[in-house]
C-alpha atoms as a PDB file:
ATOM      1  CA  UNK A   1       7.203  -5.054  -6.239  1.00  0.00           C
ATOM      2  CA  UNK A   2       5.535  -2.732  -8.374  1.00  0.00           C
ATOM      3  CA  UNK A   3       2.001  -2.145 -10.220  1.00  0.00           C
ATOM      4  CA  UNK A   4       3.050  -4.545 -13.109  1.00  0.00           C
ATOM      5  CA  UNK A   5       3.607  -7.434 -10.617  1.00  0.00           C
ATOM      6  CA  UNK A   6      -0.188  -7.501  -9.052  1.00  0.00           C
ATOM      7  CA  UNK A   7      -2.635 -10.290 -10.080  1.00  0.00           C
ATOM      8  CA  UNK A   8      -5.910 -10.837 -10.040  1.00  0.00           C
ATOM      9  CA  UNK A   9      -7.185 -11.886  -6.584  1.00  0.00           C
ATOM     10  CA  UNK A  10      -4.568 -10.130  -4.610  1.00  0.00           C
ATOM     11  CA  UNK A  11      -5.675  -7.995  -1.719  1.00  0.00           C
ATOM     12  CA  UNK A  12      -3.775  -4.374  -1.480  1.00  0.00           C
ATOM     13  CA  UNK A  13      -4.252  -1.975   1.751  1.00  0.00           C
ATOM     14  CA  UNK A  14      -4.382   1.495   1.102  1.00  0.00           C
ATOM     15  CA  UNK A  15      -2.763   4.361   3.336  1.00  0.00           C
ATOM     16  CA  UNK A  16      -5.830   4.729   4.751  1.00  0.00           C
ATOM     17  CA  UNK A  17      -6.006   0.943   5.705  1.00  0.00           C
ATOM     18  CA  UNK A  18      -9.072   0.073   3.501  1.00  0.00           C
ATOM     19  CA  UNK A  19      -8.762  -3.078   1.414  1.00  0.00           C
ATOM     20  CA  UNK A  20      -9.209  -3.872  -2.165  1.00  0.00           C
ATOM     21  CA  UNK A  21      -9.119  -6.212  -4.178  1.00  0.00           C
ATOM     22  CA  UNK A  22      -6.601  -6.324  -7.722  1.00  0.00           C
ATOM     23  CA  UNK A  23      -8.955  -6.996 -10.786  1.00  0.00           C
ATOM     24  CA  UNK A  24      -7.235  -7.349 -14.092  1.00  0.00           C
ATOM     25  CA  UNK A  25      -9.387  -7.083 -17.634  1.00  0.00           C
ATOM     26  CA  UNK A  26     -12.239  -6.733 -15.564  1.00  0.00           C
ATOM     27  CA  UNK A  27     -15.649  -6.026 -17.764  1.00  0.00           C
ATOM     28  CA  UNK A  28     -15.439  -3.139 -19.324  1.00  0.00           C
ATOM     29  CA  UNK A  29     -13.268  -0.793 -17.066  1.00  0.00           C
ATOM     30  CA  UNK A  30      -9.862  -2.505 -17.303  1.00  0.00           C
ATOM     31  CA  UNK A  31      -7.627  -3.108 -14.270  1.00  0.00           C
ATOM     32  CA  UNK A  32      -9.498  -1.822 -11.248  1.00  0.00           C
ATOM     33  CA  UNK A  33      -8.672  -2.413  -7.196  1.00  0.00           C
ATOM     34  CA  UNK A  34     -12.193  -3.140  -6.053  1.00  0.00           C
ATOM     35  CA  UNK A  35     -13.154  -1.882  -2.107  1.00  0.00           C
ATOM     36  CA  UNK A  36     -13.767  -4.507   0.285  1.00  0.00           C
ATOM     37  CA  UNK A  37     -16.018  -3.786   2.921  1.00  0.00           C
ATOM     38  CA  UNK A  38     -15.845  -4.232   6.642  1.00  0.00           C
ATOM     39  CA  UNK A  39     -16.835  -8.322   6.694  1.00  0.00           C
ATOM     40  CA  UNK A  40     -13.951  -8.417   3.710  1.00  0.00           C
ATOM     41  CA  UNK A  41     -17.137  -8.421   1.096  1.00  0.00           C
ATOM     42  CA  UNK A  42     -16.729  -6.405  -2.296  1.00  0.00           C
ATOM     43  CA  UNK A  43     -18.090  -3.391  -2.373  1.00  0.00           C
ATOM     44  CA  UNK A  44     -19.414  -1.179  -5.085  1.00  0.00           C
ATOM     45  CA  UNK A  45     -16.475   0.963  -4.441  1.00  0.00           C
ATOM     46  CA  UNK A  46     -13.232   0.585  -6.942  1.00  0.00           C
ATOM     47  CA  UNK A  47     -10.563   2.737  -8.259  1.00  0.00           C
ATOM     48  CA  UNK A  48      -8.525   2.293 -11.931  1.00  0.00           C
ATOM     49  CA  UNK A  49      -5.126   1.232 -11.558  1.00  0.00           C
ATOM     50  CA  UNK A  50      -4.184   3.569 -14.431  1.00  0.00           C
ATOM     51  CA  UNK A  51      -4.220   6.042 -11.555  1.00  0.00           C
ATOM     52  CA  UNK A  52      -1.439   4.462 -10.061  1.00  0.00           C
ATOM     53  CA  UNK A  53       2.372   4.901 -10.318  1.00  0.00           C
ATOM     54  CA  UNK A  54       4.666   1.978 -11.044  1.00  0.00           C
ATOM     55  CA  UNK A  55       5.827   2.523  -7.644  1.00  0.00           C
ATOM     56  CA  UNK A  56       2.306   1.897  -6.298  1.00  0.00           C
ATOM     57  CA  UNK A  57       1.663   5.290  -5.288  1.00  0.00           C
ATOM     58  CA  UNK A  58      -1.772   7.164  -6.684  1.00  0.00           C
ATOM     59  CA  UNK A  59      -0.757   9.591  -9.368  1.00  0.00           C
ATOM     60  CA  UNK A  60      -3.822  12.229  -7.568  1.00  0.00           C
ATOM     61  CA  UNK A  61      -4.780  10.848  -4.002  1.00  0.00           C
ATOM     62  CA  UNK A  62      -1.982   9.974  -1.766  1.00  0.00           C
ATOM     63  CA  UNK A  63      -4.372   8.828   1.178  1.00  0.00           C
ATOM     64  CA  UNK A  64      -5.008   5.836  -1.186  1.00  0.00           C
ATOM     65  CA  UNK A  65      -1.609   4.740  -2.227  1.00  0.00           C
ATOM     66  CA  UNK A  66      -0.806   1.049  -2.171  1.00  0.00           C
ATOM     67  CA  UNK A  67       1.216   0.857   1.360  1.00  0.00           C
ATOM     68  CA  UNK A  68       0.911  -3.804   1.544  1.00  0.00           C
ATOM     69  CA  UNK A  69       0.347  -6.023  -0.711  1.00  0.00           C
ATOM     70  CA  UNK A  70      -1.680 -10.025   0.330  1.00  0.00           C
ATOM     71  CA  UNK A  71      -2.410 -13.506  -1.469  1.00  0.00           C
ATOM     72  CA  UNK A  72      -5.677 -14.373  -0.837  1.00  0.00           C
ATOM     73  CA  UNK A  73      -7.381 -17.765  -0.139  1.00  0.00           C
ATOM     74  CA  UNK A  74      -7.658 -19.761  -2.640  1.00  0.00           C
ATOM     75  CA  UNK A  75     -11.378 -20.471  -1.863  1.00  0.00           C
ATOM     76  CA  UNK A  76     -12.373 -16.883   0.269  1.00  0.00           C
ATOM     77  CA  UNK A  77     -10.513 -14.106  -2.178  1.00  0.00           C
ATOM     78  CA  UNK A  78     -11.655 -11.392  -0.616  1.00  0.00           C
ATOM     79  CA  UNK A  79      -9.818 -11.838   2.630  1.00  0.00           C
ATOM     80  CA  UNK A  80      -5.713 -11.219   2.947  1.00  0.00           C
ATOM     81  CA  UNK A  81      -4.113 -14.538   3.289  1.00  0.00           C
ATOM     82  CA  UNK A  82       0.255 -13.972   3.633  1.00  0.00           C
ATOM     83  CA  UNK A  83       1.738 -10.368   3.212  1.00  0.00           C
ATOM     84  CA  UNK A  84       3.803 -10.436   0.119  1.00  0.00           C
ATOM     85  CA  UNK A  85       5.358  -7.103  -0.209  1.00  0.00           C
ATOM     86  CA  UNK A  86       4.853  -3.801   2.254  1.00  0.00           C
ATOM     87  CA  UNK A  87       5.988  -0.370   1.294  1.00  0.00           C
ATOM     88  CA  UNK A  88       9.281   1.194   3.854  1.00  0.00           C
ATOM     89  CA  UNK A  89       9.110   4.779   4.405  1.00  0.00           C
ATOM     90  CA  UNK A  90      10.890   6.622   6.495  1.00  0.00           C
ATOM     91  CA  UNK A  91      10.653  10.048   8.076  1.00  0.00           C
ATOM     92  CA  UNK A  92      12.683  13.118   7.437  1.00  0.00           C
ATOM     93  CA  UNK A  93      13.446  15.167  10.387  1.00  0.00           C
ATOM     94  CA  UNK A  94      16.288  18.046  10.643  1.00  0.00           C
ATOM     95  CA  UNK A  95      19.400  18.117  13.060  1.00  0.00           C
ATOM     96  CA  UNK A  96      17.258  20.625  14.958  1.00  0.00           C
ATOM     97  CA  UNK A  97      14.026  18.206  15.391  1.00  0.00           C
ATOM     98  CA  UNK A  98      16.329  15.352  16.981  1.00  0.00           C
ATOM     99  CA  UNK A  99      18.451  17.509  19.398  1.00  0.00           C
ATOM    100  CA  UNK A 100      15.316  18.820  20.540  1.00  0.00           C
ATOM    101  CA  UNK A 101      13.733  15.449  21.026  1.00  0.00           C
ATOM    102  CA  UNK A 102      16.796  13.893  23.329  1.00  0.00           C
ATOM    103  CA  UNK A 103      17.575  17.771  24.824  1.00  0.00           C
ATOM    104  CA  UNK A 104      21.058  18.311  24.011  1.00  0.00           C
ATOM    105  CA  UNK A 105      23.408  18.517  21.060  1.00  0.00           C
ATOM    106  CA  UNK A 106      23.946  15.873  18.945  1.00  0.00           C
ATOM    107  CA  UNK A 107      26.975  14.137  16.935  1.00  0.00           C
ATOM    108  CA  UNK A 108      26.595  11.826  14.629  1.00  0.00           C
ATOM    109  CA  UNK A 109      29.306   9.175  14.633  1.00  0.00           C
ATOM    110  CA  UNK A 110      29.599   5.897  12.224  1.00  0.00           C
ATOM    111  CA  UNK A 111      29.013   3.035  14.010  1.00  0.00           C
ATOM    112  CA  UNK A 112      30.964   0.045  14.946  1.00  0.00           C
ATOM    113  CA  UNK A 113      31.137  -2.931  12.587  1.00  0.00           C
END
């Protein structure tokens, strides 16, 4: 998935696990991700998705890159309905940092198919 593919009503959690909500054309500020608030009401918090990456990452603030993306109820849009997409990371750790988490040398081997 990427920035092109979000619609209007679709709820997005941050890094930080706040929600927003995706608001295309919206008034006179363009494509926005609105804050929801803790009871899933919109707040008077939002952010322009011209900040954001293709990749769903924010271009200034990483704390508030897009890490899920959620349809929303048809008749309650401002609460996540079904996960659609959900960013995979993985961490990067040296030879070093694993031998000295199991205590002892380590050889990597392929495994069995």
């Amino acid at each position: 998935m990427t920035l092109d593919d979000l619609k209007t009503g679709m709820i997005v959690k941050t890094r930080e696990g706040k929600y927003n909500i995706v608001m295309r054309d919206f008034i006179d500020e363009g494509d926005i991700l609105a804050g929801l608030s803790f009871n899933n009401k919109i707040s008077d918090t939002w952010t322009s998705l011209s900040n954001y990456n293709q990749d769903m990452t924010n271009s200034r603030f990483p704390h508030i890159d897009i890490m899920s993306v959620y349809s929303s109820y048809p008749y309650s849009a401002d609460a996540p309905k079904k996960l659609l997409w959900e960013r995979k990371e993985y961490k990067e750790v040296t030879m070093k940092e694993v031998e000295e988490k199991f205590g002892c040398k380590i050889k990597i081997v392929e495994e069995d198919k």
